[in-house]
N, C-alpha and C. Protein backbone atom coordinates (compact mmCIF):
# COMPACT_ATOMS: atom_id res chain seq x y z
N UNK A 1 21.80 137.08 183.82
CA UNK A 1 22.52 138.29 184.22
C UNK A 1 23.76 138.46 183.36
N UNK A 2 23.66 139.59 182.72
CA UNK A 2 25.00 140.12 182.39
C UNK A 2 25.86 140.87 182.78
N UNK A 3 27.31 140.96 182.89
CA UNK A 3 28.30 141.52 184.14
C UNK A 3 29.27 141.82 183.13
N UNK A 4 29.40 143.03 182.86
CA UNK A 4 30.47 143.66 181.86
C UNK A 4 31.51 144.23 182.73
N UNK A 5 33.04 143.47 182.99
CA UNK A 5 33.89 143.83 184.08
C UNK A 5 34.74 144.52 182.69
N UNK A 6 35.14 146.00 183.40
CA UNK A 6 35.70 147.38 182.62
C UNK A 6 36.67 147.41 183.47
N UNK A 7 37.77 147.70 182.65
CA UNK A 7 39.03 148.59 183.19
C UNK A 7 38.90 150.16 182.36
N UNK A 8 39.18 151.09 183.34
CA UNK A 8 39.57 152.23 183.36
C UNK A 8 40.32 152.97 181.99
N UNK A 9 40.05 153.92 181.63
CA UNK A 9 41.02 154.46 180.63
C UNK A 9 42.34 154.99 180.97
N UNK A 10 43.47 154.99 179.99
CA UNK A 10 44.92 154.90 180.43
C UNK A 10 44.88 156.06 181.49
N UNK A 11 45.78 155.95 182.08
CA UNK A 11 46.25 157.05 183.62
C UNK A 11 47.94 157.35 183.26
N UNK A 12 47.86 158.39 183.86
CA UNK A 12 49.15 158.59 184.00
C UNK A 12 50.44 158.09 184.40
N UNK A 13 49.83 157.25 185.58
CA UNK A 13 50.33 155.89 186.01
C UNK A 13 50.66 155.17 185.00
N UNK A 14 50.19 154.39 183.89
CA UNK A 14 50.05 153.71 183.43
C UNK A 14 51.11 154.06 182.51
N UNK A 15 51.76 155.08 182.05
CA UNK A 15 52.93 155.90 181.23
C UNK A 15 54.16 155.43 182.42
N UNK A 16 53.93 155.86 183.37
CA UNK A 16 55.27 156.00 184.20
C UNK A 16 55.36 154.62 184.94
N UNK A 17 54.50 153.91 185.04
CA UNK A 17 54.46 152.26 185.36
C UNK A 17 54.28 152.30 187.18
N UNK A 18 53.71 153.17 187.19
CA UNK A 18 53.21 153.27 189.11
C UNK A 18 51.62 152.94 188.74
N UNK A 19 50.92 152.18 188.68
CA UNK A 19 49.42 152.59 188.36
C UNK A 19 49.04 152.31 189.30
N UNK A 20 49.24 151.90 190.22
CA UNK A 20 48.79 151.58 191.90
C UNK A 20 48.71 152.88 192.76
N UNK A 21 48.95 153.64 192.60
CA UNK A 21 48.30 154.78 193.53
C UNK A 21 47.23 156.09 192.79
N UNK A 22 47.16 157.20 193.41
CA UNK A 22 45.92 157.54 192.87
C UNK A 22 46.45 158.21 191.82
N UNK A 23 45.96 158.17 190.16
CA UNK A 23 46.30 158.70 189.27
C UNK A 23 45.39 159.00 188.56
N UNK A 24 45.33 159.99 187.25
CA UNK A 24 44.59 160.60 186.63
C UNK A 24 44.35 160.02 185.31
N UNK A 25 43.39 160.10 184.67
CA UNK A 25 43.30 159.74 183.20
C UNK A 25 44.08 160.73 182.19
N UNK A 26 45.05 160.59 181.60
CA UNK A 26 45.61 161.42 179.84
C UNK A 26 44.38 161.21 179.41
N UNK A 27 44.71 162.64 178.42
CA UNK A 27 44.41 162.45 177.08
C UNK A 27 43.30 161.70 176.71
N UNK A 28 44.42 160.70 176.22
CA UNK A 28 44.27 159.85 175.50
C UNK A 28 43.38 158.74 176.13
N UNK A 29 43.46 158.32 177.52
CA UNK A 29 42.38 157.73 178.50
C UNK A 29 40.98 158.42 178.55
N UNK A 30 41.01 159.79 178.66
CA UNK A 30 39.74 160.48 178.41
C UNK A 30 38.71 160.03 176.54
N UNK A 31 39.75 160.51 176.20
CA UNK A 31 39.13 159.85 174.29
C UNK A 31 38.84 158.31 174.55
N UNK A 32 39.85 157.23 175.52
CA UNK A 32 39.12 155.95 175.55
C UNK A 32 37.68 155.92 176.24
N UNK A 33 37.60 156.40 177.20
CA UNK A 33 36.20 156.20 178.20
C UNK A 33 35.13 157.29 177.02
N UNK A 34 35.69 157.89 176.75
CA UNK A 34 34.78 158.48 175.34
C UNK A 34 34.56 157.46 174.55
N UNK A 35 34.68 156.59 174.55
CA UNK A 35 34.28 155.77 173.33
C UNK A 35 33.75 154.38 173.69
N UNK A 36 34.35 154.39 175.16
CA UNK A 36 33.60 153.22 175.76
C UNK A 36 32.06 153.93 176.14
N UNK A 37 31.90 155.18 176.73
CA UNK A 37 30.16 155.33 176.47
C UNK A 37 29.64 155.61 175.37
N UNK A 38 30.14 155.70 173.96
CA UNK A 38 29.60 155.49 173.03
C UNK A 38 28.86 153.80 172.76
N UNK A 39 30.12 153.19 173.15
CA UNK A 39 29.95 151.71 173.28
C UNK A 39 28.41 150.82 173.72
N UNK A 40 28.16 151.76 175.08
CA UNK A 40 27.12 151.43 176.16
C UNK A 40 26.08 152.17 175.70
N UNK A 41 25.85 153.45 175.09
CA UNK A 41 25.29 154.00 174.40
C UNK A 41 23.61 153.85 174.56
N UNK A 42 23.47 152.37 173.50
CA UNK A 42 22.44 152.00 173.07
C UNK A 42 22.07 150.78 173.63
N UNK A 43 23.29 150.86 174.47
CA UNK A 43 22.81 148.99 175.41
C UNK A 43 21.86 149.32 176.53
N UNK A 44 21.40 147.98 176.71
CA UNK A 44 20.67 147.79 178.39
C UNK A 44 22.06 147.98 179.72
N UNK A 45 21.70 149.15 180.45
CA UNK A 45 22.26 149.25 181.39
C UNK A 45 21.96 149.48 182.47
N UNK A 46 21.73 148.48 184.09
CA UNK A 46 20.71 148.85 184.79
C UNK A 46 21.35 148.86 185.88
N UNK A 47 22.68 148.80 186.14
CA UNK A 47 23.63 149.78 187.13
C UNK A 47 24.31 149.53 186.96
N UNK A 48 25.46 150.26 187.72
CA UNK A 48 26.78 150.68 187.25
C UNK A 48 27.52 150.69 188.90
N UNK A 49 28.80 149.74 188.85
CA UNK A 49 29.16 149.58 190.30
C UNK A 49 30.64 149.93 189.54
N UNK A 50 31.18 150.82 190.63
CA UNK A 50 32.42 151.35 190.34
C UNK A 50 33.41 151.75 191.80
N UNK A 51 34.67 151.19 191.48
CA UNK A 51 36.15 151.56 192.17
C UNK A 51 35.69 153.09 192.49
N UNK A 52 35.99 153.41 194.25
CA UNK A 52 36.45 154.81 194.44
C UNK A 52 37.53 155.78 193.86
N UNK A 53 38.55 155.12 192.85
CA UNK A 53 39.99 155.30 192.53
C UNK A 53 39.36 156.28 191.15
N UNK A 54 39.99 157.61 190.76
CA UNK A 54 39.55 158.84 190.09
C UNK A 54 39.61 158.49 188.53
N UNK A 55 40.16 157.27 188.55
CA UNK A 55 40.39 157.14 186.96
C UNK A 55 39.11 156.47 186.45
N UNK A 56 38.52 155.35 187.76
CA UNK A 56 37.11 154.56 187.55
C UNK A 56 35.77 155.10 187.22
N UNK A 57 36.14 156.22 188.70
CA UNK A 57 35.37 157.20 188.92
C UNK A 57 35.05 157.75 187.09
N UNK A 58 36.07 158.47 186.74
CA UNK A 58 35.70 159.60 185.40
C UNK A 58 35.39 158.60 184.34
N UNK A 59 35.97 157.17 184.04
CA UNK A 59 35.50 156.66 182.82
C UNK A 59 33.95 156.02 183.45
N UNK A 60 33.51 155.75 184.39
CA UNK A 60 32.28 155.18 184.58
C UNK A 60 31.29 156.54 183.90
N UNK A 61 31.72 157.56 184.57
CA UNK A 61 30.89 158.88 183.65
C UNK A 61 30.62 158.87 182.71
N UNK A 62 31.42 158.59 181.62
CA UNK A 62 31.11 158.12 180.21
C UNK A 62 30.14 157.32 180.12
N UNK A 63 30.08 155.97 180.80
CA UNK A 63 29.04 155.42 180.53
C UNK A 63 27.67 155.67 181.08
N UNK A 64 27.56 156.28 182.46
CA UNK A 64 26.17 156.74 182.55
C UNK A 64 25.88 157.67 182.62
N UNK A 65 26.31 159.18 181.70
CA UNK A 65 25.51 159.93 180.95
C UNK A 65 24.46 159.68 179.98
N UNK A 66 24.88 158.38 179.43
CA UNK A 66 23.59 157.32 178.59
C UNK A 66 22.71 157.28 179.37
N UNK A 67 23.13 156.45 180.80
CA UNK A 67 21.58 156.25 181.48
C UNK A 67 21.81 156.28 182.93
N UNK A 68 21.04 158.08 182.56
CA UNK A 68 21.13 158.63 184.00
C UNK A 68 20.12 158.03 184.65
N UNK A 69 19.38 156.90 184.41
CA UNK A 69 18.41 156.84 185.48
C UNK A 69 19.06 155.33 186.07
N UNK A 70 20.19 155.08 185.84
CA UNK A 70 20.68 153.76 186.43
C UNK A 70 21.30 154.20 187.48
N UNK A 71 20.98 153.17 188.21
CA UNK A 71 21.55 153.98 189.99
C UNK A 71 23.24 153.32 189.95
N UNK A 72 24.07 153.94 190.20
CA UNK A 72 25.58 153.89 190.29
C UNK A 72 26.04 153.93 191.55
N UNK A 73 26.68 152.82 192.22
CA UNK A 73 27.55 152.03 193.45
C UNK A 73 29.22 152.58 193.41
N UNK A 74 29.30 153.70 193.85
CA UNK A 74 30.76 153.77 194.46
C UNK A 74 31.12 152.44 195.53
N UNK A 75 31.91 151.55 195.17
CA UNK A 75 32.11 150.26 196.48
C UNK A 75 33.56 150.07 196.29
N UNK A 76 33.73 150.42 197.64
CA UNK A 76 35.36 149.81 197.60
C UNK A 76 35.85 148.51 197.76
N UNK A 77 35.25 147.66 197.33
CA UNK A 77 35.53 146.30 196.95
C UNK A 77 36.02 146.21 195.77
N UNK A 78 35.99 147.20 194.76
CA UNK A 78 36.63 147.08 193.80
C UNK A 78 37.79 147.69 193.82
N UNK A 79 37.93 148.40 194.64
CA UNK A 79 39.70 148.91 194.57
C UNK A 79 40.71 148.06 193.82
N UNK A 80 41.71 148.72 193.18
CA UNK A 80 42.84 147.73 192.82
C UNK A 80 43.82 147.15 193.60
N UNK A 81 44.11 146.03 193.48
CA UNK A 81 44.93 145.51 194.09
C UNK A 81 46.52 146.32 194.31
N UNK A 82 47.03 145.98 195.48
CA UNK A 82 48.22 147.05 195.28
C UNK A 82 47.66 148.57 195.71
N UNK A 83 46.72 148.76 195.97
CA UNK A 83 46.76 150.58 196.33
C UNK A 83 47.24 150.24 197.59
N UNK A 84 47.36 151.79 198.03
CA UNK A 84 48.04 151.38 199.66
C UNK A 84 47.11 151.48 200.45
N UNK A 85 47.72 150.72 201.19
CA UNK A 85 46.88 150.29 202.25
C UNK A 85 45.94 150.68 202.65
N UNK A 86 46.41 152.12 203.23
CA UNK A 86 45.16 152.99 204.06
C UNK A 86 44.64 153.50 203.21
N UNK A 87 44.65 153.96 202.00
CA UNK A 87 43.97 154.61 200.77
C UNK A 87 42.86 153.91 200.42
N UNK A 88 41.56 154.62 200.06
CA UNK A 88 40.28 154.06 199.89
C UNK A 88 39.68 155.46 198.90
N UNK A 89 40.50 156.36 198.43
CA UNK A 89 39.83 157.06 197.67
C UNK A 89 40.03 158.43 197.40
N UNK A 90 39.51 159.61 197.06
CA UNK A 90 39.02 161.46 197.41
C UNK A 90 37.91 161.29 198.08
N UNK A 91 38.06 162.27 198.75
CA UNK A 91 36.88 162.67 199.57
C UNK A 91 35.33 162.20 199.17
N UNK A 92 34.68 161.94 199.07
CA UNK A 92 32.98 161.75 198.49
C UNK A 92 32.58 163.19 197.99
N UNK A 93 32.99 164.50 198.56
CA UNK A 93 32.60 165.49 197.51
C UNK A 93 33.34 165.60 196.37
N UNK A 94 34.76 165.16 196.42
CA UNK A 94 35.63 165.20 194.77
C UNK A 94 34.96 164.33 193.72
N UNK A 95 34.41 162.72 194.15
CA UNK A 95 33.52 162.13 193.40
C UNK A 95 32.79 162.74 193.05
N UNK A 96 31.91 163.12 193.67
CA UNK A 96 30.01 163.40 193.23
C UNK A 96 30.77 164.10 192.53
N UNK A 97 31.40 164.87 192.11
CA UNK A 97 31.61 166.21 191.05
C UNK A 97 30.93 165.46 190.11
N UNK A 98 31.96 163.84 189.73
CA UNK A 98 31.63 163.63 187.91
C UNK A 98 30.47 162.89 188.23
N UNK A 99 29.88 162.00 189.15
CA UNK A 99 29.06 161.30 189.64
C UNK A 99 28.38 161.81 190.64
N UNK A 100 27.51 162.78 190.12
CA UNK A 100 26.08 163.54 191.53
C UNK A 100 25.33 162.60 192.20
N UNK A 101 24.85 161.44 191.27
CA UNK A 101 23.55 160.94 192.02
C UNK A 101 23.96 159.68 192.54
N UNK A 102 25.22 159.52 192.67
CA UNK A 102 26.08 158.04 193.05
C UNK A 102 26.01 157.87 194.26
N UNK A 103 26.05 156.64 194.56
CA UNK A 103 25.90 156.09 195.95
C UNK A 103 26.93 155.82 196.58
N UNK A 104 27.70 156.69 197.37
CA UNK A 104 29.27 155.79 197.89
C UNK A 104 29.08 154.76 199.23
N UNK A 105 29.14 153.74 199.30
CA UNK A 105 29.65 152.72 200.21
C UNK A 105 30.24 152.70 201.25
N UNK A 106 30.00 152.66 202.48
CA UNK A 106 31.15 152.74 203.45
C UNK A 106 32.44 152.32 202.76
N UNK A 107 33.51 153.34 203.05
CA UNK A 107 34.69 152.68 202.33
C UNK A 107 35.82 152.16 203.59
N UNK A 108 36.49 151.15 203.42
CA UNK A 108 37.17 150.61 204.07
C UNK A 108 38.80 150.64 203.19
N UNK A 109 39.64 150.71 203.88
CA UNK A 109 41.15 149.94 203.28
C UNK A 109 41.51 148.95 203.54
N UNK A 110 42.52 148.37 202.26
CA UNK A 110 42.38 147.04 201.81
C UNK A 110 43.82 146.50 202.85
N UNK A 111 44.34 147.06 203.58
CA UNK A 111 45.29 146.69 204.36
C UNK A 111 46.42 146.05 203.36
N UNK A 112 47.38 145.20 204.06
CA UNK A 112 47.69 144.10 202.89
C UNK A 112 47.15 143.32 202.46
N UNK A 113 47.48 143.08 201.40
CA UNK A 113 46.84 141.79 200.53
C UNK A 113 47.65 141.36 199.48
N UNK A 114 47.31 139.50 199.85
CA UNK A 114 47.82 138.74 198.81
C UNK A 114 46.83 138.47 197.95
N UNK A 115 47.46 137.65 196.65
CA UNK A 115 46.73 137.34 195.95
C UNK A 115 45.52 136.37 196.62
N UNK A 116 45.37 135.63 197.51
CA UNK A 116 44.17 135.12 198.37
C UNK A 116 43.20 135.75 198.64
N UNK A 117 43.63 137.26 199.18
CA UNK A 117 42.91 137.81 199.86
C UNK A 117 42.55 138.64 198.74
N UNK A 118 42.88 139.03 197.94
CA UNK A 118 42.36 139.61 196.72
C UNK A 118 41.06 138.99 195.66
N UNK A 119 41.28 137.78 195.71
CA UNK A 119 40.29 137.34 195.52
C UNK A 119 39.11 136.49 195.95
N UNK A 120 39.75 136.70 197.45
CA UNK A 120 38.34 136.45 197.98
C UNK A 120 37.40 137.76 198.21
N UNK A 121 38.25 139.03 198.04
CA UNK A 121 37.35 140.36 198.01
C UNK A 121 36.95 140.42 196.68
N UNK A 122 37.25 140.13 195.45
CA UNK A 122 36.57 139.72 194.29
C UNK A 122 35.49 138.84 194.54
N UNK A 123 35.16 137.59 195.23
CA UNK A 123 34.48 136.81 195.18
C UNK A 123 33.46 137.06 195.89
N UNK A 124 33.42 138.03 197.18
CA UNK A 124 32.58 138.79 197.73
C UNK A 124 31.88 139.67 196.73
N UNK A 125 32.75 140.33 196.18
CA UNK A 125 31.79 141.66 195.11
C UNK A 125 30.92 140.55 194.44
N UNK A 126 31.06 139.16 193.64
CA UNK A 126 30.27 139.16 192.68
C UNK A 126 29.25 138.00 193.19
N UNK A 127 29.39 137.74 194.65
CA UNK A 127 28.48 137.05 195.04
C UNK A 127 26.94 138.25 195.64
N UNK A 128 27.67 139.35 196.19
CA UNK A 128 27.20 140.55 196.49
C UNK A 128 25.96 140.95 195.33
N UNK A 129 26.78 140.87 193.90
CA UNK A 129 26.09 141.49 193.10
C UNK A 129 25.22 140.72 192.50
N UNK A 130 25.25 139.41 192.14
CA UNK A 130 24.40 138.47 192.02
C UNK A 130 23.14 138.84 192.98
N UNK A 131 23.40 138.39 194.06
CA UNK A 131 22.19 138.45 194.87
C UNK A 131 21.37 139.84 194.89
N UNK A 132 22.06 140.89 194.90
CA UNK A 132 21.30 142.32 194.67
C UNK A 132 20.57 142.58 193.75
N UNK A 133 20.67 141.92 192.93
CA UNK A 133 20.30 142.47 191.18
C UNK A 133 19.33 141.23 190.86
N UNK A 134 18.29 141.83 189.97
CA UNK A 134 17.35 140.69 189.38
C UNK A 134 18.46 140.00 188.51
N UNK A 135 17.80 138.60 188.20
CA UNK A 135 18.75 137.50 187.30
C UNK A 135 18.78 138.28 185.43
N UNK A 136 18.22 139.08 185.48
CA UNK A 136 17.91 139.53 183.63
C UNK A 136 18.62 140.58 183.92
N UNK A 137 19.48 141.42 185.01
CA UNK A 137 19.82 142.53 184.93
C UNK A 137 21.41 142.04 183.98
N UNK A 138 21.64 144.13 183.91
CA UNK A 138 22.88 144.16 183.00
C UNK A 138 23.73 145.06 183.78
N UNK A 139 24.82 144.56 183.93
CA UNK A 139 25.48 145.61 185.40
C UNK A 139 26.79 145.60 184.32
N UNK A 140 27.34 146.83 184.53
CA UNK A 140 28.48 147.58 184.28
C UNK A 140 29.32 147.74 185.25
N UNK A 141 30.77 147.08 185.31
CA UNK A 141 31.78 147.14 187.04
C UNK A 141 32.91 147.53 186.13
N UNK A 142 33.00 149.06 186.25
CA UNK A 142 34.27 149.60 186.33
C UNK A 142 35.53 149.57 187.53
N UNK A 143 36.54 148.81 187.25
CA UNK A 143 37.52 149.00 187.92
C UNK A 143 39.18 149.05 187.35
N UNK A 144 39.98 147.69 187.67
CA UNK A 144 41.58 147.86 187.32
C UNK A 144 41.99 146.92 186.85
N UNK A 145 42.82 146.99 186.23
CA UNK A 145 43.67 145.66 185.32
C UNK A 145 43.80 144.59 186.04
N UNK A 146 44.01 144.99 187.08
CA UNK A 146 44.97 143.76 187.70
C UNK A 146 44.06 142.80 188.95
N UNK A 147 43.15 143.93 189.64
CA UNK A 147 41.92 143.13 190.09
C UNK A 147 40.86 142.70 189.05
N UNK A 148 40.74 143.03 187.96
CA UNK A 148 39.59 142.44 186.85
C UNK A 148 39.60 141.21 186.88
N UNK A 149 41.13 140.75 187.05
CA UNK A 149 41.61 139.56 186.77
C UNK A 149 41.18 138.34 188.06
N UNK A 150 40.88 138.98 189.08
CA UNK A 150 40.24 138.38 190.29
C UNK A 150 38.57 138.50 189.90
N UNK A 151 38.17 139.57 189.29
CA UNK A 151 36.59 139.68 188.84
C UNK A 151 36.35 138.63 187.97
N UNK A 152 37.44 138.42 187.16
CA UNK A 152 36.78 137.26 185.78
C UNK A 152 36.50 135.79 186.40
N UNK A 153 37.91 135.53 187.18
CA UNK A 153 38.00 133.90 187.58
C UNK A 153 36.77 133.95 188.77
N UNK A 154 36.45 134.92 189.71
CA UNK A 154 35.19 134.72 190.75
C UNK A 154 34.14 134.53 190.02
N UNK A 155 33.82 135.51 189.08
CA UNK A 155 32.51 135.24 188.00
C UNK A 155 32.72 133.91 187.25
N UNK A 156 33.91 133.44 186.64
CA UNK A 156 33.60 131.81 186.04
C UNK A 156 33.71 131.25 187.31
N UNK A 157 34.08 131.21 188.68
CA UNK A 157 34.09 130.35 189.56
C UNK A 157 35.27 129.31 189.48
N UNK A 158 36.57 130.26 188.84
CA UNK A 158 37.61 129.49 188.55
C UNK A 158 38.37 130.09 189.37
N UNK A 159 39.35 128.73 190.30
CA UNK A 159 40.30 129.42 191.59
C UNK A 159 41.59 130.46 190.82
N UNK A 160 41.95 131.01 191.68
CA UNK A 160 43.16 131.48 191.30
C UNK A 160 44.24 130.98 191.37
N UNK A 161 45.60 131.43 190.94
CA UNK A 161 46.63 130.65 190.74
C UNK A 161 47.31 132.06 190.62
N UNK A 162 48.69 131.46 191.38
CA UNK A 162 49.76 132.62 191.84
C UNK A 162 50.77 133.06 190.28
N UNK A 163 51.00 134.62 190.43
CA UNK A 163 51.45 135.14 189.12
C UNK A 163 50.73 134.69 187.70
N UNK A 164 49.36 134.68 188.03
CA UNK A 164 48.86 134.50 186.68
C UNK A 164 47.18 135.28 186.71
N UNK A 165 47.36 136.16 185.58
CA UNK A 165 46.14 137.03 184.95
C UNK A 165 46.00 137.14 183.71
N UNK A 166 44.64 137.70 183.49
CA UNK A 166 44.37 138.00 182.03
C UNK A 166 44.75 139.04 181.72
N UNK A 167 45.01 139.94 180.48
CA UNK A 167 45.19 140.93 180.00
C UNK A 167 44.24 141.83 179.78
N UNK A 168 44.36 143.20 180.53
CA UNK A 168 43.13 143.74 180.19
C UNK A 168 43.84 145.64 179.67
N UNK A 169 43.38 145.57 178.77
CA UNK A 169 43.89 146.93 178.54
C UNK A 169 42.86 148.03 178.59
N UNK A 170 43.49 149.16 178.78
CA UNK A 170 42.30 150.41 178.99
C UNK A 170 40.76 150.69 178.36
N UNK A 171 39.91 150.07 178.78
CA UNK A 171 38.77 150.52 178.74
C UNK A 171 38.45 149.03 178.27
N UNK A 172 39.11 148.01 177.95
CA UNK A 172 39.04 146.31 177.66
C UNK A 172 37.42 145.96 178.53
N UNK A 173 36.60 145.46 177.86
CA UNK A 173 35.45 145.03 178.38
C UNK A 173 35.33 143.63 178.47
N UNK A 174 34.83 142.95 179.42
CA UNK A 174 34.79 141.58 179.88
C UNK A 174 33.68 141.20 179.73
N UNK A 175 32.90 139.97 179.51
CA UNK A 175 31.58 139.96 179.39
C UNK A 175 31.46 138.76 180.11
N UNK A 176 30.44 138.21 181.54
CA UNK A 176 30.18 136.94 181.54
C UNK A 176 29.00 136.85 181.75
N UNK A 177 28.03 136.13 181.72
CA UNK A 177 27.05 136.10 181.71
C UNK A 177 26.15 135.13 182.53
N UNK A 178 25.26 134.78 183.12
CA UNK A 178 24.43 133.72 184.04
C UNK A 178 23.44 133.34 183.12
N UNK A 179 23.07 132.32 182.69
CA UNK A 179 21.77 132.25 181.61
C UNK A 179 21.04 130.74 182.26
N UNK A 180 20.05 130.50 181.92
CA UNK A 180 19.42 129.35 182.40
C UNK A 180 19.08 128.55 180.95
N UNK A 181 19.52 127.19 180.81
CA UNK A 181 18.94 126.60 179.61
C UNK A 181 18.79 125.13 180.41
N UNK A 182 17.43 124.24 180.04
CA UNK A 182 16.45 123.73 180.48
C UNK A 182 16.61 123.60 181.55
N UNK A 183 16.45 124.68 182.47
CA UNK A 183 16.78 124.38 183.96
C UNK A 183 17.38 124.44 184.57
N UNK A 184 18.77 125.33 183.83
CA UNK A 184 19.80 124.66 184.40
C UNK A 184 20.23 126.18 184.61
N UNK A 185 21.41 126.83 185.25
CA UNK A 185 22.11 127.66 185.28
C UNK A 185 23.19 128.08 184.88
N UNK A 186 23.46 128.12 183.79
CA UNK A 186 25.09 128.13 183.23
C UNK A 186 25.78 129.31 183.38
N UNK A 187 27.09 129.23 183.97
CA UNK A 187 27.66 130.60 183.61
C UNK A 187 28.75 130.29 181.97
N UNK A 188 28.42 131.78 181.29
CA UNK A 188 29.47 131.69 180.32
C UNK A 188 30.18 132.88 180.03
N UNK A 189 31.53 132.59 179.13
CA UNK A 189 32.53 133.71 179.41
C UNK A 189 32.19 134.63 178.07
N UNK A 190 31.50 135.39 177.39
CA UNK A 190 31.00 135.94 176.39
C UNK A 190 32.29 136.17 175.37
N UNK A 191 32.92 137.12 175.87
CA UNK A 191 34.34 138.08 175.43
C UNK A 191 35.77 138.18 176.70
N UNK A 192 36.73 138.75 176.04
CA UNK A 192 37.71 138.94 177.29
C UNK A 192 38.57 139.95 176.81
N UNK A 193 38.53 141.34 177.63
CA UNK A 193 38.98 142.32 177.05
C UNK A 193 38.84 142.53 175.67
N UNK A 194 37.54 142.94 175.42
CA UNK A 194 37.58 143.50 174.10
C UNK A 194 38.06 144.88 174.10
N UNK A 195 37.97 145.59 172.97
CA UNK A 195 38.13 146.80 172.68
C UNK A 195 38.14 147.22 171.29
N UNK A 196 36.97 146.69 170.94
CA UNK A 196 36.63 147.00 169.53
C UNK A 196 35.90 148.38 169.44
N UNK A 197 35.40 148.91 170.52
CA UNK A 197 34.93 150.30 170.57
C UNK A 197 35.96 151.94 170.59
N UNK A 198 37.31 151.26 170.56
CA UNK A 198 38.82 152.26 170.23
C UNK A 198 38.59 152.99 168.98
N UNK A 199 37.74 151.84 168.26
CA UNK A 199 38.10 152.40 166.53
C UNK A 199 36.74 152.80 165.76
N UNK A 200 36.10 152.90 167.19
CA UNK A 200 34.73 153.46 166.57
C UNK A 200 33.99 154.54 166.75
N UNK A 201 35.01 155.67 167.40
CA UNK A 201 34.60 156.66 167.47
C UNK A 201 34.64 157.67 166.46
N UNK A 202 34.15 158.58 165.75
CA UNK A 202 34.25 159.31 164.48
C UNK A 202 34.28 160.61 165.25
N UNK A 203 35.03 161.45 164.85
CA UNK A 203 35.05 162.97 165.16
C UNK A 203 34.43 164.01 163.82
């Protein structure tokens, strides 16, 4: 199994340094998720699980206009850490706009949360998704900087540790992977925040 954990293209938030509540993609975030479905393009993609939050929402679009026949998971397990509390999203008709054939999730709010509880709702999503998905699948999880960082260490199965994450910048792709060699089950960490797909878009 391959598990490509995505952060979002820049938000407006992300200029004014609030990115924790609901914000919009610039510009310039729109041209990134443009280039991250160029990215996905030509890859195997056989669903797509994505944050209720509008910025996840519009860059996941990018990637499955490639492949509309991959069924796409609105789940609020991926929310970012830090939204407020009672917040879980827009309405399910503001979604479907960019995402028609998407599946939204009962959505719940994340109440408070510490970093514990943050990643034990990370560790839920990717035990969740493991088991849902055949072992050869290729899943695409758009979400946020700052929970990715709970997505990476649940997927290596590495605990967390207080004030410490990876760096993930807008549209940064994560790669880990489940593979079996003689028998065995290995997980491995492919990439970490790439974003070699910034400089490969041609106009």
């Amino acid at each position: 199994m391959h598990i490509y954990i995505i952060r979002h293209g820049e938000t407006y938030g992300n200029l004014n340094g609030d990115g924790f509540t609901e914000t919009d993609l610039t510009p310039n975030g729109e041209e990134q998720a443009l280039r991250l479905g160029d990215r996905f393009k030509d890859m195997d993609v056989d669903k797509i699980y994505v944050s209720p939050l509008i910025r996840a929402v519009k860059t996941a679009k990018e990637i499955h206009k490639f492949h509309e026949d991959s069924p796409v998971i609105i789940d609020s397990l991926l929310l970012e850490k830090g939204t407020d509390a009672e917040y879980c999203g827009l309405p399910d008709e503001s979604l479907l706009e960019y995402l028609p054939s998407a599946r939204i999730l009962k959505r719940e709010p994340l109440g408070e949360e510490d970093d514990k509880k943050a990643y034990s709702r990370a560790c839920k999503f990717i035990e969740k998704t493991k088991s849902e998905n055949d072992f050869d699948s290729k899943i695409c999880v758009v979400a946020h900087g700052t929970f990715n960082s709970y997505l990476v260490l649940a997927a290596l199965g590495f605990p967390v540790k207080e004030s410490f994450n990876f760096s993930h910048l807008n549209t940064g792709v994560s790669l880990v992977c489940y593979i079996e060699e003689k028998g065995v089950i290995k997980t491995k960490l492919k990439y970490l925040n790439d974003t070699s797909h910034l400089g490969l878009r041609q106009e």
